[in-house]
Protein backbone atom coordinates (compact mmCIF):
# COMPACT_ATOMS: atom_id res chain seq x y z
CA UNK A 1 60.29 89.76 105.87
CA UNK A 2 63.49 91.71 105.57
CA UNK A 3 65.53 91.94 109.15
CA UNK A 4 65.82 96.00 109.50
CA UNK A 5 68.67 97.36 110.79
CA UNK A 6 69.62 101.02 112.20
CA UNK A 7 73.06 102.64 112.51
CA UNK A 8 74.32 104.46 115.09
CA UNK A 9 77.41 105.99 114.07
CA UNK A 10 78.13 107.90 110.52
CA UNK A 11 81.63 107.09 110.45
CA UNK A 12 83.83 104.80 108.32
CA UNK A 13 83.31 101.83 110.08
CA UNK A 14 79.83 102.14 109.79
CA UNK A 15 80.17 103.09 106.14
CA UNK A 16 82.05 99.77 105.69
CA UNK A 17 79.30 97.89 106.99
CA UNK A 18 76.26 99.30 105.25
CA UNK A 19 78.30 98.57 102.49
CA UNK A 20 79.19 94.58 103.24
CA UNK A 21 75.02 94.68 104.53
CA UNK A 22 73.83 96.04 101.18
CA UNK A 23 75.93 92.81 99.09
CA UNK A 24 72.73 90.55 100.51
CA UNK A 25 69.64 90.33 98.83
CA UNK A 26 66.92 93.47 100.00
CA UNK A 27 64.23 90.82 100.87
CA UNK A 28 66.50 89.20 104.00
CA UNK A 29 68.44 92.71 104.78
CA UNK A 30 67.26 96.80 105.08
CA UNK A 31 69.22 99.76 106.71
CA UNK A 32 65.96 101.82 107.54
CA UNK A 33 67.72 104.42 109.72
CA UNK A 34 70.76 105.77 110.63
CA UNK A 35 71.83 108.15 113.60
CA UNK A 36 74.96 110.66 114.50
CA UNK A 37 75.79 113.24 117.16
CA UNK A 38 74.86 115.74 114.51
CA UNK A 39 71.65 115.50 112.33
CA UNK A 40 73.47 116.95 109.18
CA UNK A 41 76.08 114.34 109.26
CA UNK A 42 73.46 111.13 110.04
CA UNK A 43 71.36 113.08 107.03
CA UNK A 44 74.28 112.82 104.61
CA UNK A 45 75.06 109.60 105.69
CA UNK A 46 71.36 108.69 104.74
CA UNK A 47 71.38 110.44 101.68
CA UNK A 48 74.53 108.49 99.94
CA UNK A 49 73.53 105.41 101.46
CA UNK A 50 69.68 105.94 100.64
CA UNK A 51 68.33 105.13 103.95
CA UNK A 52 65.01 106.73 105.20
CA UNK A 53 65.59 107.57 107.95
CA UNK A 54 67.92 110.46 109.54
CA UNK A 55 68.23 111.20 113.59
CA UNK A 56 70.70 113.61 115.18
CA UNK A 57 70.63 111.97 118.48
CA UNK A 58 71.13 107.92 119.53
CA UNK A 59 68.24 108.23 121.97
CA UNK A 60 65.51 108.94 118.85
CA UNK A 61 67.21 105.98 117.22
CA UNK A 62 66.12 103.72 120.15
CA UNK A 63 62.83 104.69 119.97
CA UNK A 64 62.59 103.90 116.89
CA UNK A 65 59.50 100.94 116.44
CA UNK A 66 60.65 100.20 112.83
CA UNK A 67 63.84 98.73 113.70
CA UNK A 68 64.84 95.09 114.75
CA UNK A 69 68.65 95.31 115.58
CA UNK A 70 71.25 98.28 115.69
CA UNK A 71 74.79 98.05 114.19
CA UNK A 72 77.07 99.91 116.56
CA UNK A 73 79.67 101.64 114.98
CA UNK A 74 80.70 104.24 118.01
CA UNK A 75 84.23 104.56 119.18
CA UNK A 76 85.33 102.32 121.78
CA UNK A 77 84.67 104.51 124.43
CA UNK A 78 80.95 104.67 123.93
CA UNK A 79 80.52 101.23 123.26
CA UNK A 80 79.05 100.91 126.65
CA UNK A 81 76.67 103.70 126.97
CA UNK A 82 75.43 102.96 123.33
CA UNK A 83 75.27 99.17 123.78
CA UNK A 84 72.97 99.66 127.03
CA UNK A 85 70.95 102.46 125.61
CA UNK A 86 69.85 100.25 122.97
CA UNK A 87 69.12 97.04 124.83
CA UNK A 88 67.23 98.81 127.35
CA UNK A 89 65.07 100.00 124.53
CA UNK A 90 64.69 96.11 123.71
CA UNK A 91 66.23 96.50 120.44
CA UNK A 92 68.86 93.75 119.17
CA UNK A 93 72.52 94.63 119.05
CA UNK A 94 75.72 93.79 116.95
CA UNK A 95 78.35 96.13 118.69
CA UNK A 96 81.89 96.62 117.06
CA UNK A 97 84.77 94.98 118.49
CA UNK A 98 86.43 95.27 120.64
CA UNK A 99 82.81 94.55 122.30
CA UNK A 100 84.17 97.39 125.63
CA UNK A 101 86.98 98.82 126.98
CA UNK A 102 87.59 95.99 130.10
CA UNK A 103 86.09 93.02 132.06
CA UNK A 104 83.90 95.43 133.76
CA UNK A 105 82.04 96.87 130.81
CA UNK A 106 82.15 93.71 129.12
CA UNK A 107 80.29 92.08 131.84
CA UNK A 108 77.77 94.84 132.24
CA UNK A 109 76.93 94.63 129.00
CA UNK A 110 76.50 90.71 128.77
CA UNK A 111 74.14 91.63 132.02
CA UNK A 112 72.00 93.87 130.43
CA UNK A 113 71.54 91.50 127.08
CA UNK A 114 70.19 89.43 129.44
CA UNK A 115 68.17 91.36 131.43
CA UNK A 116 66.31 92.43 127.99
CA UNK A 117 66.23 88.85 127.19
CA UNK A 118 67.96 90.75 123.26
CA UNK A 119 69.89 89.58 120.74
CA UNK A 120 73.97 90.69 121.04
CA UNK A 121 76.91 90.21 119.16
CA UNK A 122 80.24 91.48 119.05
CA UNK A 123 81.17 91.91 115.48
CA UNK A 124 84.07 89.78 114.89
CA UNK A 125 83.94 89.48 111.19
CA UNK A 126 87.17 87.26 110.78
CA UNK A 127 85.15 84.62 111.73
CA UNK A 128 83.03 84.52 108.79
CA UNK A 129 85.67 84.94 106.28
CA UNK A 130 85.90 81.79 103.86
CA UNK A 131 89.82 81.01 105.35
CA UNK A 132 88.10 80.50 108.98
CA UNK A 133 85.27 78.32 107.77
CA UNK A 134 87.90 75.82 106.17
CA UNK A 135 90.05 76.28 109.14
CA UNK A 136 87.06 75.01 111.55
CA UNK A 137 86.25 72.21 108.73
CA UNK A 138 89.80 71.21 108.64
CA UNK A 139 90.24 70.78 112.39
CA UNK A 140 87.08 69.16 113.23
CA UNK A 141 87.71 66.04 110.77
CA UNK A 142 91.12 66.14 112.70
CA UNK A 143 92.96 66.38 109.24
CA UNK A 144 96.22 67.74 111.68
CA UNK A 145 96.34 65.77 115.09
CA UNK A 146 95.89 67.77 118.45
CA UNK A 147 96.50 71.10 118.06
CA UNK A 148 99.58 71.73 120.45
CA UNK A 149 100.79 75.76 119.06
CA UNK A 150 98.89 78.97 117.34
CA UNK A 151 100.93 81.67 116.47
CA UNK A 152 99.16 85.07 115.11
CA UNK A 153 100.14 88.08 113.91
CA UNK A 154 99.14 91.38 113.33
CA UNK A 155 101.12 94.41 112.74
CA UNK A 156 99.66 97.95 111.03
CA UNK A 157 101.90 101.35 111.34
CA UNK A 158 98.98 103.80 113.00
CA UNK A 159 100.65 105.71 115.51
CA UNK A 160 99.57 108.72 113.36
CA UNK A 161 95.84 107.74 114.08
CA UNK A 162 94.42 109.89 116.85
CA UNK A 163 92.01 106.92 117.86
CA UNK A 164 95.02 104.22 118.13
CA UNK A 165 96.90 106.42 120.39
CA UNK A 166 94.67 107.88 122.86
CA UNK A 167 93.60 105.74 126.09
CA UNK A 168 90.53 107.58 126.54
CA UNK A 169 89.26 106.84 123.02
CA UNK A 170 90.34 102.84 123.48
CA UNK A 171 93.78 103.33 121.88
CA UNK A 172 96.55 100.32 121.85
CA UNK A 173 97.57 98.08 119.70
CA UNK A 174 95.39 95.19 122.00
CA UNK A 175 92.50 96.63 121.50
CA UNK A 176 92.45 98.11 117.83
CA UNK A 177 93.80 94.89 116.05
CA UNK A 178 95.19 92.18 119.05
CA UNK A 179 91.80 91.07 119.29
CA UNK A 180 91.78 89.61 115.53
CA UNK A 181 94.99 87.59 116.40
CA UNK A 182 93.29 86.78 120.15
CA UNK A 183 89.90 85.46 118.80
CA UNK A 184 92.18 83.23 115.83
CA UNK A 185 93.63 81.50 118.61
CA UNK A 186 90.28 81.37 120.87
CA UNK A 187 88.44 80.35 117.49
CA UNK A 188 91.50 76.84 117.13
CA UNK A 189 91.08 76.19 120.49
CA UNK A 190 87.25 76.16 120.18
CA UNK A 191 86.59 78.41 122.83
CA UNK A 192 88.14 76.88 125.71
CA UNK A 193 89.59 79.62 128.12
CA UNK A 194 93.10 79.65 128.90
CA UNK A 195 94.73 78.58 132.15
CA UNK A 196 97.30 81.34 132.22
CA UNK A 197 98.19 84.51 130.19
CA UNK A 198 101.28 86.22 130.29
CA UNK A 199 101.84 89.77 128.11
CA UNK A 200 104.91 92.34 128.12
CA UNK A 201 104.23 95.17 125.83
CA UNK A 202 105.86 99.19 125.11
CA UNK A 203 104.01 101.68 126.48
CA UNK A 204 103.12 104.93 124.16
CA UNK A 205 100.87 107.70 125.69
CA UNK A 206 99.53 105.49 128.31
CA UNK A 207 98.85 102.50 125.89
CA UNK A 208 100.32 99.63 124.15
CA UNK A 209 102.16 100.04 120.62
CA UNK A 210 103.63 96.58 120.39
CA UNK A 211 102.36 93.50 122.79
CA UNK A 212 103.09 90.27 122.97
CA UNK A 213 100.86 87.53 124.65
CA UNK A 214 100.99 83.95 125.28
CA UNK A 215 98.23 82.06 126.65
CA UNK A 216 98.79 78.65 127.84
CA UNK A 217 95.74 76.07 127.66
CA UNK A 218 95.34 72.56 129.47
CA UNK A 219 97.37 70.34 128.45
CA UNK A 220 100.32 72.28 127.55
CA UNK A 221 98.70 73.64 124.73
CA UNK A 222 100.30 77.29 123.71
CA UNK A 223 98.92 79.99 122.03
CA UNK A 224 101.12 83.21 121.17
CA UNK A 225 100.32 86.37 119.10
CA UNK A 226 102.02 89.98 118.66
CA UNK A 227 100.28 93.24 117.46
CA UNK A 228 101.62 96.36 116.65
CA UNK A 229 100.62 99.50 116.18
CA UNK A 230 104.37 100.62 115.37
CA UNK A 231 105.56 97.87 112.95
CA UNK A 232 104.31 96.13 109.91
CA UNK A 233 103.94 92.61 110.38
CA UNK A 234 103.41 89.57 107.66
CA UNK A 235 100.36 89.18 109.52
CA UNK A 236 100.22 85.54 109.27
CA UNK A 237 98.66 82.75 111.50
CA UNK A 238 100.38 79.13 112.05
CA UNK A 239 98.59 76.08 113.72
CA UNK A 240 100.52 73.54 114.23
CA UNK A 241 98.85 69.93 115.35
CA UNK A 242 100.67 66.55 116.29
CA UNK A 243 99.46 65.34 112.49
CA UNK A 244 100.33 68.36 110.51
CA UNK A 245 100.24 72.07 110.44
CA UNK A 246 98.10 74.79 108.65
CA UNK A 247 99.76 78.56 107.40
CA UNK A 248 97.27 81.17 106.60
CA UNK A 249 98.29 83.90 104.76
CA UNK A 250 97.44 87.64 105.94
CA UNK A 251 94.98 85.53 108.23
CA UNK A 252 93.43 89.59 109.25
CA UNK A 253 92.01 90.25 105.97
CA UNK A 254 91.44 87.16 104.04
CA UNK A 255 87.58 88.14 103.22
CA UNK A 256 88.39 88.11 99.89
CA UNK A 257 86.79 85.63 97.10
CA UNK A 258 88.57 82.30 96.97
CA UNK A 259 90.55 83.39 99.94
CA UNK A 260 90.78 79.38 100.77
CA UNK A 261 93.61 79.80 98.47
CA UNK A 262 95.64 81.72 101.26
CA UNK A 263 95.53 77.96 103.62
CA UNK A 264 98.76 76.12 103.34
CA UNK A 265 98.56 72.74 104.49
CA UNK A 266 101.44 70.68 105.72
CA UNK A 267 100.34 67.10 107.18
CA UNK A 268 103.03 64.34 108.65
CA UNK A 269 103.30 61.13 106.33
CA UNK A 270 102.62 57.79 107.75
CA UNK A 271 106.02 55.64 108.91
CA UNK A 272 103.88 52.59 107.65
């Protein structure tokens, strides 16, 4: 039986994703209703995506029986509200990143997940990407030593963007695309939380346009990235291990097929 899925959001994120969710077969995957703030825009959001179901409010969404798990695709700001509307309505949840806008909402979302004993998932697609799948492969047969340094990168000119500017609507070049280069470095070091972070950044209209962060692991194990919101970067990644190091290649958006391709492998030969 097909998983069914509603969307709360009609914007281009969630556009994106009904698009990625419609590439798997229609017997394990089915967008069965979408919602918006305004029924004509969640009705011709329905109509090009030919989903059933239209609601002009979130609420009717959540109280929908027919649905198993909602994509959220809500601006930053209501990632909260819409993430704990939906869970208390026992329905399953794959929220955008970043998952909220601080530790606070972050843990009282992770609260109410359990609570409603429900499904929730912050949508960090980077992880799935064919480049990260070797990258895990590659480092758990130990193919470059003990990782000692990641460096990530990712820099996209968006000042222009209302939504990458404004702290209210979860602006700042952290939290719009710092979190792909963050959850690279989390994903090398397997999880493990660092011992110390350290981050200087330029403030623009209350938020950060270029950051840089370094998080230090046991160890002495590093981990450094920069975003931007002002600059375009190469937007490459670097792991470099006591055995050998790995490059990827425009590590942010390497989704593509035969995206292994973007790896560059570099391993120390033997003094035997």
């Amino acid at each position: 039986m097909a998983t069914r899925w509603g969307i709360c959001s009609a914007g281009k994120v969630s556009h994106d994703f009904n698009v990625a969710l419609k590439t798997l077969p229609p017997e394990d995957h089915q967008v069965v209703a979408v919602a918006a703030r305004k029924l004509e825009d969640a009705q011709e959001f329905a109509k090009k995506h030919s989903i059933p179901q239209a609601y002009g409010s979130y609420e009717e969404l959540a109280t929908d029986p027919n649905i198993d798990v909602v994509y959220i695709g809500v601006i930053h700001s209501y990632h909260l509200s819409t993430c704990l509307l939906f869970m208390n309505s026992k329905k399953n949840v794959l929220c955008e990143k970043p998952l909220a806008m601080n530790t606070k909402e972050v843990k009282e979302i992770l609260a109410s997940a359990k609570k409603n004993n429900v499904f929730l998932m912050e949508a960090v697609w980077s992880r799935f990407f064919p480049a990260s799948v070797e990258i895990r492969q590659l480092l758990a047969q130990g193919e470059v030593g003990e990782v000692k340094v990641v460096r990530s990168e990712f820099g996209l000119p968006s000042k222009h963007t209302l939504r990458a500017t404004e702290k209210e609507l979860g602006g700042g070049a952290l939290l719009r695309i710092g979190i792909y280069c963050l959850q690279f470095i989390i994903m090398v070091f397997n999880g493990e939380k660092p011992e110390c972070i350290q981050a200087t950044g330029c403030l623009e209209t209350g938020v950060d346009e270029t950051l840089v962060v370094t998080l230090k692991f046991s160890k002495n194990r590093m981990g450094v990235f920069i975003c931007s919101l002002g600059a375009q970067l190469p937007n490459d990644a670097v792991i470099v291990g006591t055995k050998g190091t790995i490059k990827v290649g425009h590590h942010t958006r390497a989704a593509r097929p035969n995206t292994a391709s973007n790896i560059t492998r570099t391993f120390a030969c033997s003094s035997n």
